[in-house]
N, C-alpha and C. Protein backbone atom coordinates (compact mmCIF):
# COMPACT_ATOMS: atom_id res chain seq x y z
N UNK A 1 -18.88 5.27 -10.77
CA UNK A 1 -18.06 4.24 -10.18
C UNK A 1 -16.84 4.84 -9.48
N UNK A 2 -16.69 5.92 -10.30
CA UNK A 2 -15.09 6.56 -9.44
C UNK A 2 -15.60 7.18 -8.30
N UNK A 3 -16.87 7.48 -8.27
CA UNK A 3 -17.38 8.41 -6.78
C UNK A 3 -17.04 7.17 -5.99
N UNK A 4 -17.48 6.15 -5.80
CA UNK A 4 -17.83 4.47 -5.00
C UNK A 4 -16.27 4.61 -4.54
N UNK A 5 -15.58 4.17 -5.27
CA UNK A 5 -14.12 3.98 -4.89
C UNK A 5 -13.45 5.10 -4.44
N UNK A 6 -13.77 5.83 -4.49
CA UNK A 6 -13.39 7.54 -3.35
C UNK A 6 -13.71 7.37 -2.38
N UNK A 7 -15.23 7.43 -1.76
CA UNK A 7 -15.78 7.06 -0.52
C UNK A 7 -15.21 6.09 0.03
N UNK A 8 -14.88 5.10 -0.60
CA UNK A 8 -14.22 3.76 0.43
C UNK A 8 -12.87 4.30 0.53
N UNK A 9 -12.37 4.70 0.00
CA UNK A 9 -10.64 5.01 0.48
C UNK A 9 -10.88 5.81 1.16
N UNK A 10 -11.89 7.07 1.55
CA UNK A 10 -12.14 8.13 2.25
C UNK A 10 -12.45 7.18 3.96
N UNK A 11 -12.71 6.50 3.71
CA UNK A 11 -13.32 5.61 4.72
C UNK A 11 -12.26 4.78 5.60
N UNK A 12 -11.88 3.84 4.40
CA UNK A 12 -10.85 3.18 4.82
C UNK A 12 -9.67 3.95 5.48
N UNK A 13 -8.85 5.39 4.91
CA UNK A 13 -8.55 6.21 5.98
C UNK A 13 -8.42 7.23 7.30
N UNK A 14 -10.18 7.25 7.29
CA UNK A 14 -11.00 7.20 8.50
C UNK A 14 -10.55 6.13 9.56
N UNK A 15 -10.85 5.04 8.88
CA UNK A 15 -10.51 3.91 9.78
C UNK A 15 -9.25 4.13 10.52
N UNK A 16 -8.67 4.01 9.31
CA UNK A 16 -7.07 3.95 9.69
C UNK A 16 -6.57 4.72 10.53
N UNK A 17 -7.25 5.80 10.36
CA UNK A 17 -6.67 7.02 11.77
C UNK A 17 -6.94 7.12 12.81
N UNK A 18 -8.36 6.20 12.78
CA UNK A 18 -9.11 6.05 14.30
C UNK A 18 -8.17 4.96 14.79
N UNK A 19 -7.81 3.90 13.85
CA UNK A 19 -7.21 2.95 14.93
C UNK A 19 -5.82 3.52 15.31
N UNK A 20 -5.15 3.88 14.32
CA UNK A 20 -3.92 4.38 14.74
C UNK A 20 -4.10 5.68 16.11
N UNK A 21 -4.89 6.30 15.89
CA UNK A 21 -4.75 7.26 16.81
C UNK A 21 -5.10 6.59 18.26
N UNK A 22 -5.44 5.46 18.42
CA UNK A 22 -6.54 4.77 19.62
C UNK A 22 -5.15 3.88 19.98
N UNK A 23 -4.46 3.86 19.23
CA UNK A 23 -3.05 2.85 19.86
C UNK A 23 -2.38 3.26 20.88
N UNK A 24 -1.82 3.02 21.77
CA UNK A 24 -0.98 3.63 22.41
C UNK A 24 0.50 3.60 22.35
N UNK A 25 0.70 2.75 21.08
CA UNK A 25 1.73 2.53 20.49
C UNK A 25 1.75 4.26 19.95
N UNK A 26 1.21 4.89 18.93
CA UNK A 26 0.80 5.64 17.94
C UNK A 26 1.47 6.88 18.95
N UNK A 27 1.62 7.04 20.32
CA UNK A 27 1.65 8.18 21.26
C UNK A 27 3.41 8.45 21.30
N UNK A 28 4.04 7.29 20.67
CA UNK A 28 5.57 7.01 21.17
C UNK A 28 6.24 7.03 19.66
N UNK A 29 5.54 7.20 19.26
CA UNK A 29 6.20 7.10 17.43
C UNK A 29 6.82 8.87 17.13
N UNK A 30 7.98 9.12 16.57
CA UNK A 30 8.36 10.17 16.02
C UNK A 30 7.41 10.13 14.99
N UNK A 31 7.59 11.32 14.30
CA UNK A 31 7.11 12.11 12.88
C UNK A 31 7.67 11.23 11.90
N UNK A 32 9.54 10.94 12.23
CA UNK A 32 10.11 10.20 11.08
C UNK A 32 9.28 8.84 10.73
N UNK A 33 9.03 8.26 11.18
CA UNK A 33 8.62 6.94 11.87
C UNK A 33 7.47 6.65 11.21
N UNK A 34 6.28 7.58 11.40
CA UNK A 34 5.12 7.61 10.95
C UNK A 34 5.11 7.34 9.68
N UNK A 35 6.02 8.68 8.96
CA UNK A 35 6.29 8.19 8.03
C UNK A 35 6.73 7.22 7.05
N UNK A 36 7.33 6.73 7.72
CA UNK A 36 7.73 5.61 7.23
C UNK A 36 6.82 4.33 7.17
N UNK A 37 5.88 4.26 8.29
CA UNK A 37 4.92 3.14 8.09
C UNK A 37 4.04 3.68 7.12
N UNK A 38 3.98 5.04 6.79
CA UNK A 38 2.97 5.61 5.83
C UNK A 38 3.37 4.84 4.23
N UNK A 39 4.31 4.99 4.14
CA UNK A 39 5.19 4.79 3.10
C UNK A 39 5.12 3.09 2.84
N UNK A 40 5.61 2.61 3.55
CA UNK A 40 5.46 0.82 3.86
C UNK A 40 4.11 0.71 3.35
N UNK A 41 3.06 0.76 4.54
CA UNK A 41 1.79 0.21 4.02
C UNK A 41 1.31 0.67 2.47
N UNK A 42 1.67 2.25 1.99
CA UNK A 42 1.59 2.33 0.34
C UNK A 42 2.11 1.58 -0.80
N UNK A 43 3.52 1.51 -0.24
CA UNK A 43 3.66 0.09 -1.18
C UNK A 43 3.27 -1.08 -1.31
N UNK A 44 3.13 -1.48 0.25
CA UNK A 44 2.19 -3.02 0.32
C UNK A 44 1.30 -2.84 -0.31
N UNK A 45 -0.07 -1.34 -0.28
CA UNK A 45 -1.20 -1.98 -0.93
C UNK A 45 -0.50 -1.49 -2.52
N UNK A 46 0.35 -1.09 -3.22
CA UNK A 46 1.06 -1.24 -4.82
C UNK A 46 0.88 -2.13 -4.93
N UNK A 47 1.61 -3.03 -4.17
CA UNK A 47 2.27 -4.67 -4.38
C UNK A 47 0.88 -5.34 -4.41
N UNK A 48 -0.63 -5.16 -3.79
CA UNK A 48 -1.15 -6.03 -3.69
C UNK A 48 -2.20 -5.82 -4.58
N UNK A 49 -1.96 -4.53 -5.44
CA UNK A 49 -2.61 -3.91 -6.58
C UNK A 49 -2.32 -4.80 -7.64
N UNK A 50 -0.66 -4.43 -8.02
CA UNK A 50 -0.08 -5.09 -8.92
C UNK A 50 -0.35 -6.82 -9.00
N UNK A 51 -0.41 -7.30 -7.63
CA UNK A 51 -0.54 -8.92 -7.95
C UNK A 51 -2.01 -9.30 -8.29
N UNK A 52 -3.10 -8.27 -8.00
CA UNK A 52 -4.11 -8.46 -8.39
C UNK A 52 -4.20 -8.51 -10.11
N UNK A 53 -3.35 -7.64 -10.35
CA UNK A 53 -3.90 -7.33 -11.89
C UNK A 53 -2.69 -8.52 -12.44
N UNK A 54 -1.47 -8.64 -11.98
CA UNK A 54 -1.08 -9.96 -12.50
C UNK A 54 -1.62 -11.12 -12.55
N UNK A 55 -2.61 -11.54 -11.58
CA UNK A 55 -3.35 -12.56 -11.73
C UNK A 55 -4.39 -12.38 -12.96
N UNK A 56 -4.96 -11.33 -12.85
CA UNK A 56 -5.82 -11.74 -14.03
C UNK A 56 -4.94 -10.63 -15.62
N UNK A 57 -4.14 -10.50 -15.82
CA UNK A 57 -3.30 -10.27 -17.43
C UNK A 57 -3.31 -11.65 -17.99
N UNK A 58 -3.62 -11.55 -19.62
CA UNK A 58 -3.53 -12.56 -20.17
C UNK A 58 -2.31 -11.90 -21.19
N UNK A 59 -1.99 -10.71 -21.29
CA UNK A 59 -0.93 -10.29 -22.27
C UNK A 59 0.32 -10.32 -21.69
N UNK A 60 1.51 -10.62 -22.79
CA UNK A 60 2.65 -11.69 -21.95
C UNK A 60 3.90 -10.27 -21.56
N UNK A 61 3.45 -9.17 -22.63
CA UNK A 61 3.92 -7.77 -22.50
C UNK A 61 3.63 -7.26 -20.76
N UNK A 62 2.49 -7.24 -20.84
CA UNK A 62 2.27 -6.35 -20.14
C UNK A 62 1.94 -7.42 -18.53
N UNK A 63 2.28 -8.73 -18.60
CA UNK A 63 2.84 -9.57 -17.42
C UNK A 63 4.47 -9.33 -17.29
N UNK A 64 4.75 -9.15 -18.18
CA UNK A 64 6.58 -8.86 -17.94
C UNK A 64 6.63 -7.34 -16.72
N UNK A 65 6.02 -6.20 -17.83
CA UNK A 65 5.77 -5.28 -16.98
C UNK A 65 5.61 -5.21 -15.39
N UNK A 66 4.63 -6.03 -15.14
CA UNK A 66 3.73 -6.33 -13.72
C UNK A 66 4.84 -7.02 -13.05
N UNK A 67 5.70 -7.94 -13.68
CA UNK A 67 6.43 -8.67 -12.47
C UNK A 67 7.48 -7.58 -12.17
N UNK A 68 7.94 -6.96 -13.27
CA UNK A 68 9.20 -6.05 -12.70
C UNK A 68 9.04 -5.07 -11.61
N UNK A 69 7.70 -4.24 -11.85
CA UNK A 69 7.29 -3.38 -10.88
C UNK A 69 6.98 -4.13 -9.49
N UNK A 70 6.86 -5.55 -9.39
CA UNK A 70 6.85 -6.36 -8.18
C UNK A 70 8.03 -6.57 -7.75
N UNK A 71 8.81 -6.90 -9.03
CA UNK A 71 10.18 -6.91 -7.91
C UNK A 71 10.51 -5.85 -7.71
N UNK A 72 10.19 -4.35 -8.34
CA UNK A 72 10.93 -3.48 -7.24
C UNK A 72 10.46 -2.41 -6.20
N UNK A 73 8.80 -3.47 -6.13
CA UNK A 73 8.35 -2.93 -5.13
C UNK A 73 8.64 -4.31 -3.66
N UNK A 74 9.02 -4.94 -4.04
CA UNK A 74 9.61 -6.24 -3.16
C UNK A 74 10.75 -5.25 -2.41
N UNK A 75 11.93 -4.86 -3.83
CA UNK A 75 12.73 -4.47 -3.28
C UNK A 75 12.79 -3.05 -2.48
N UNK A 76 12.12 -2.03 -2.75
CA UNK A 76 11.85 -1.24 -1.75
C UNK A 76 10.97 -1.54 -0.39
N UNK A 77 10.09 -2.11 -0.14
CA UNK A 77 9.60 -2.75 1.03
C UNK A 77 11.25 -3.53 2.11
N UNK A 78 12.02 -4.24 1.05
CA UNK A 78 12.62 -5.05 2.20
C UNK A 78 13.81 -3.62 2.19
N UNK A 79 13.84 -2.48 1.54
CA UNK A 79 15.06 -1.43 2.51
C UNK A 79 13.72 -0.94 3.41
N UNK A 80 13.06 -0.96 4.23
CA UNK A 80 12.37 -0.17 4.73
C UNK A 80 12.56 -1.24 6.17
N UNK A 81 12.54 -2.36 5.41
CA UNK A 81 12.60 -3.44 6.91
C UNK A 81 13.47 -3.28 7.79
């Protein structure tokens, strides 16, 4: 199962580079820059990790946990804005 979920992230950043590289936005971006959307979209998919697994926790511990790491992945996303 961990091979399955390798290949798709292997993939999914395949993707990602083909489209980014095919932009012509992508030609005008600094190094700093890049980075930074690198960084952004990692936390978005955190954040959309974490709300996955908050939706399905039934333990009230480890929902406390999940919201905090949301808010401070909230709060690093909005310094990036």
């Amino acid at each position: 199962m961990a091979r399955g979920w390798e290949s798709k992230s292997v993939e999914e950043q395949i993707e990602a580079a083909e489209v980014g590289s095919s932009s012509p936005d992508a030609e005008h971006l600094t190094q700093a820059q890049i980075e930074l959307l690198w960084k952004k979209e990692g936390l978005q998919r955190s954040r959309a990790r974490v709300l996955r697994d908050l939706e399905h926790c039934h333990n009230t511990r480890y929902r406390e946990m999940l919201s905090a790491a949301l808010a401070g992945l909230d709060e690093q996303i909005s310094k990036l804005d």
